[in-house]
C-alpha atoms as a PDB file:
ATOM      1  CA  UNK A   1     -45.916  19.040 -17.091  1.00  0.00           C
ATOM      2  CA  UNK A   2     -42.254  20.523 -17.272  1.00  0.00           C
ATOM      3  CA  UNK A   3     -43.730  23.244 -19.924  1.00  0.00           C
ATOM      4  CA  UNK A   4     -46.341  23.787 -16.863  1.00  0.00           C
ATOM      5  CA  UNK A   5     -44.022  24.401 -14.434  1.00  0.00           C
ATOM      6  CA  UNK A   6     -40.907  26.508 -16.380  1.00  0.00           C
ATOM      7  CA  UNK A   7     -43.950  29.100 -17.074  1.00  0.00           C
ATOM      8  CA  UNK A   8     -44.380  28.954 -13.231  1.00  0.00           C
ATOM      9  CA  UNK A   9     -41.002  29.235 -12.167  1.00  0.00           C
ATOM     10  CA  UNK A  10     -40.475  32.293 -15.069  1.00  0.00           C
ATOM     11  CA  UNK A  11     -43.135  34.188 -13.525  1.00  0.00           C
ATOM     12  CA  UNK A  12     -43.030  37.549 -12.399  1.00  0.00           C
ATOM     13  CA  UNK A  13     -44.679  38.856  -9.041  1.00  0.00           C
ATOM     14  CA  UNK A  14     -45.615  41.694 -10.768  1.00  0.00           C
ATOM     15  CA  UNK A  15     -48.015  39.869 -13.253  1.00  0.00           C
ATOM     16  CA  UNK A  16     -49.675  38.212 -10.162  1.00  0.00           C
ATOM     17  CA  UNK A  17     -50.174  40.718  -7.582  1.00  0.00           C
ATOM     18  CA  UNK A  18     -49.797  44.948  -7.620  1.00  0.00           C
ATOM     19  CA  UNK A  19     -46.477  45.463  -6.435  1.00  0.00           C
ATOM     20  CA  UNK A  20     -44.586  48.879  -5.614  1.00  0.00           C
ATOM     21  CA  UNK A  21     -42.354  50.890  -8.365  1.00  0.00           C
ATOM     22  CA  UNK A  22     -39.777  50.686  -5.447  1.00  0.00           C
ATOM     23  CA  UNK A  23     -39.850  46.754  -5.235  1.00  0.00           C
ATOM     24  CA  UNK A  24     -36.196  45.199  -5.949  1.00  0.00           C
ATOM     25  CA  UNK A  25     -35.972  43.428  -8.540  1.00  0.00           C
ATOM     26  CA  UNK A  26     -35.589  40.217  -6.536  1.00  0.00           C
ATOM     27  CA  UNK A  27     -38.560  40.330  -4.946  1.00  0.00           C
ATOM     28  CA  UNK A  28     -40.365  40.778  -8.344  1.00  0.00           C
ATOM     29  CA  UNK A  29     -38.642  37.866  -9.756  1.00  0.00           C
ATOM     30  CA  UNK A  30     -38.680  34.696  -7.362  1.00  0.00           C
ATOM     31  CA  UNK A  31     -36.515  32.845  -9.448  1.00  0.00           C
ATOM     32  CA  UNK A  32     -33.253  33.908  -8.185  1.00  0.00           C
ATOM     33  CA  UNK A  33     -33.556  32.472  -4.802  1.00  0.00           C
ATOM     34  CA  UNK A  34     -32.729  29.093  -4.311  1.00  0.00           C
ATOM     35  CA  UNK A  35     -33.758  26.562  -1.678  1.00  0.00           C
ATOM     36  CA  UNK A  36     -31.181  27.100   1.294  1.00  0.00           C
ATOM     37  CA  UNK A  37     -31.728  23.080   2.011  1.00  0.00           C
ATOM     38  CA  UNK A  38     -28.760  20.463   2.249  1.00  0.00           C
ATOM     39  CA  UNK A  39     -28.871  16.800   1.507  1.00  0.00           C
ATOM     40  CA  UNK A  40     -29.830  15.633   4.704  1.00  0.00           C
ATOM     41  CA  UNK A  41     -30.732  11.505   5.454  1.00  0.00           C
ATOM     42  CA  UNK A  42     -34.515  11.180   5.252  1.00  0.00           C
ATOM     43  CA  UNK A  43     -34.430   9.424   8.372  1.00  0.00           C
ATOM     44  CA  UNK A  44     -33.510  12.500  10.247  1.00  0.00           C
ATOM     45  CA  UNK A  45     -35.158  15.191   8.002  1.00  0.00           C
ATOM     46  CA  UNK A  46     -37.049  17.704   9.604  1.00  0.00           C
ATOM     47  CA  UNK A  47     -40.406  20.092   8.643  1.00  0.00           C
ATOM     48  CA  UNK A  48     -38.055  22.933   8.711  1.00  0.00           C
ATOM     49  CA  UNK A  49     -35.616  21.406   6.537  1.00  0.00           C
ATOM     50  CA  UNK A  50     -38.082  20.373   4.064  1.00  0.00           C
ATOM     51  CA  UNK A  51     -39.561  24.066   3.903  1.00  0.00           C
ATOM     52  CA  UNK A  52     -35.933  26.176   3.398  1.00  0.00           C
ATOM     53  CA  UNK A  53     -35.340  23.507   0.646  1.00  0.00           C
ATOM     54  CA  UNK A  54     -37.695  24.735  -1.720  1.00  0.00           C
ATOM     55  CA  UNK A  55     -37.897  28.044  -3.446  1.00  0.00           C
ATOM     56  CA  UNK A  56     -40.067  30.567  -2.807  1.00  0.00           C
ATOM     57  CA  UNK A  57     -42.775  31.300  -5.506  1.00  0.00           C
ATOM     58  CA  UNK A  58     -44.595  34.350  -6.141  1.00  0.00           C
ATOM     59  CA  UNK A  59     -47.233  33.955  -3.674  1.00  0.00           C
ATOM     60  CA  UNK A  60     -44.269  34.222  -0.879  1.00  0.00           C
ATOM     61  CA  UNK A  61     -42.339  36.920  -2.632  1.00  0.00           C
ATOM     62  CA  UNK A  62     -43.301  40.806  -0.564  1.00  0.00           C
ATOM     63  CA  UNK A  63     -45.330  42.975  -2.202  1.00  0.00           C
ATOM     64  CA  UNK A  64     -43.881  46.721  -0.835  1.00  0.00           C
ATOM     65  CA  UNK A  65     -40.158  47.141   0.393  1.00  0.00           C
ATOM     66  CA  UNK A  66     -39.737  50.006   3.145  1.00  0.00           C
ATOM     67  CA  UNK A  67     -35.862  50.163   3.276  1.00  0.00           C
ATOM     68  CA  UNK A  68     -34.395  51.629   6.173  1.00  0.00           C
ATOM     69  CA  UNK A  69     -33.084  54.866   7.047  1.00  0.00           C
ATOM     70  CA  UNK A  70     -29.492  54.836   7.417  1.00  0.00           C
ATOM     71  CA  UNK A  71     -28.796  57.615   9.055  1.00  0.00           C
ATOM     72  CA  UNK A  72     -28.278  56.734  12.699  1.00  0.00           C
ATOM     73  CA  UNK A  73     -25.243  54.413  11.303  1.00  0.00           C
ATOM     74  CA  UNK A  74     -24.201  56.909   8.754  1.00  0.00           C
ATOM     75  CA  UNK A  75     -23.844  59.851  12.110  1.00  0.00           C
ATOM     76  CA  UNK A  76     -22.140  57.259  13.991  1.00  0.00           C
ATOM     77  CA  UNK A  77     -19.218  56.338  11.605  1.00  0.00           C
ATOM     78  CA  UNK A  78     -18.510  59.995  11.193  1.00  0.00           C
ATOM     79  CA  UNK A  79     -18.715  61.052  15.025  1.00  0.00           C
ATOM     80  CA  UNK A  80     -17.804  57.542  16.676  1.00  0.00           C
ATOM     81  CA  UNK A  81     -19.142  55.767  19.409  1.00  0.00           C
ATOM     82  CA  UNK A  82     -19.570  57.570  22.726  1.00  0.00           C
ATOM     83  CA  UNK A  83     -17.228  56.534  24.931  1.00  0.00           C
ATOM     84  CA  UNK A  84     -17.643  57.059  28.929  1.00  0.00           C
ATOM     85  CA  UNK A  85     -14.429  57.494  30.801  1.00  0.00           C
ATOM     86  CA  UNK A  86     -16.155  57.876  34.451  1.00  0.00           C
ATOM     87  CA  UNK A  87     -15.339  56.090  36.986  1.00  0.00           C
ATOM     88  CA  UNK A  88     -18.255  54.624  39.000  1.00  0.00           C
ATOM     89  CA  UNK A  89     -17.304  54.813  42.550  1.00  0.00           C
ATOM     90  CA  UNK A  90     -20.803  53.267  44.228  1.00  0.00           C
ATOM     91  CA  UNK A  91     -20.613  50.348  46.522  1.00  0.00           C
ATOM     92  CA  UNK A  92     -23.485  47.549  44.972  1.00  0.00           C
ATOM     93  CA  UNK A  93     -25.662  46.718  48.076  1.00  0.00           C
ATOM     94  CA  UNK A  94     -26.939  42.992  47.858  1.00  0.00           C
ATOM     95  CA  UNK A  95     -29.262  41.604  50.716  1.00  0.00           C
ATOM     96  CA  UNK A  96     -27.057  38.495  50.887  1.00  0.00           C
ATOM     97  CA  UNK A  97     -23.148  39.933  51.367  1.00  0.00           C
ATOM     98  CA  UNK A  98     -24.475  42.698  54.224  1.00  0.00           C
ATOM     99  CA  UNK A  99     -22.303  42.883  57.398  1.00  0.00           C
ATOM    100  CA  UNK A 100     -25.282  41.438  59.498  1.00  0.00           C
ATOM    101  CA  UNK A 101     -26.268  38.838  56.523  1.00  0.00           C
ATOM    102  CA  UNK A 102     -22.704  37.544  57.475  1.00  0.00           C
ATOM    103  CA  UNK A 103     -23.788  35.601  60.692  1.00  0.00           C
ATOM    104  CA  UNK A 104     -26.747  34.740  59.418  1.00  0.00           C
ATOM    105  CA  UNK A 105     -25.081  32.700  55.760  1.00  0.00           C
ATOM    106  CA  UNK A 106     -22.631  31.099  58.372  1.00  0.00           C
ATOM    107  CA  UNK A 107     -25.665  29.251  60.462  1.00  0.00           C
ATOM    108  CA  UNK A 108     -26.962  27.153  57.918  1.00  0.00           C
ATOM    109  CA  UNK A 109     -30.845  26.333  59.569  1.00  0.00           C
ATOM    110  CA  UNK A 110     -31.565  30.203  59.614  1.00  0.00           C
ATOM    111  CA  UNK A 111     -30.304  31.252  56.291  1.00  0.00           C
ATOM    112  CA  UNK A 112     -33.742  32.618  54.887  1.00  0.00           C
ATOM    113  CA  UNK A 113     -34.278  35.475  53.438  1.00  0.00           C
ATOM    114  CA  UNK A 114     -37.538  36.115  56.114  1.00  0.00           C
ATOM    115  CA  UNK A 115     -35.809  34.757  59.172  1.00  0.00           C
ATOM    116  CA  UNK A 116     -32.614  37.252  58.040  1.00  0.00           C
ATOM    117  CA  UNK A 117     -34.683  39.880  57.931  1.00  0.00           C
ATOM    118  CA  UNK A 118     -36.624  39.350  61.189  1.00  0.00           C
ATOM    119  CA  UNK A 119     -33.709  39.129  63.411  1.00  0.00           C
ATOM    120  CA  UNK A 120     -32.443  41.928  61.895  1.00  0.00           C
ATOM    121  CA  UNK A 121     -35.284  43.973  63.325  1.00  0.00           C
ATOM    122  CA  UNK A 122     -35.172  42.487  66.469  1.00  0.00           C
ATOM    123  CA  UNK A 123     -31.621  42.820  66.810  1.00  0.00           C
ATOM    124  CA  UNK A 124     -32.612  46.716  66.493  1.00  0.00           C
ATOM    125  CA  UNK A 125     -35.330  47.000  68.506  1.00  0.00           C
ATOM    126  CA  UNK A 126     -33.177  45.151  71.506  1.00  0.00           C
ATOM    127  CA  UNK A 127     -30.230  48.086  70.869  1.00  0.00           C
ATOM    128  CA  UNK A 128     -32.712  50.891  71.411  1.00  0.00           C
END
């Protein structure tokens, strides 16, 4: 059995499955990861505990890498972040702090937002 599984543990991805020239080499050998478990009571282990304690084998291990590009980071450490020195001058409107929504907060029994509303357009059609 432990002759079994050393020739499992030394194996390759490559000799499993096609992988790219480009694949790093440790995603070709599976060996070099560990299990990112900690001794935890078995009382209170969970299913995710038990899964990040063992290692990946080859059947886990990707196939292809696709690195990323770089060079949205690599323009911004040479130019900087953009910085906005403006000064925003607009009032924020909210339905609740209006002038006329001030009346209507302080009577507790009418404070909704559909009886606010409707004696707001009364209120204006009485002032025409």
């Amino acid at each position: 059995m432990d002759g079994e599984e050393t020739g499992v543990q030394n194996m390759r991805t490559g000799d499993v499955y096609r992988v790219d020239r480009n694949l790093p080499k440790r995603f070709n050998h599976p060996d070099c990861f560990k299990g990112y478990g900690k001794k935890v009571h078995p009382l209170y282990r969970t299913t995710n505990q038990t899964y990040g304690s063992q290692k990946p084998t080859v059947h886990e291990m990707p196939t292809t890498f696709h690195g990323s590009r770089r060079t949205f980071s690599e323009d911004l450490l040479q130019t900087g972040m953009f910085r906005d020195n403006g000064f925003n001058t607009a009032l924020e409107r909210s339905g609740i702090t209006e002038p006329n929504a001030i009346a209507v907060f302080q009577d507790r029994i009418t404070f909704h937002l559909s009886d606010h509303i409707t004696k707001i357009n009364q209120t204006e059609s009485n002032v025409d």
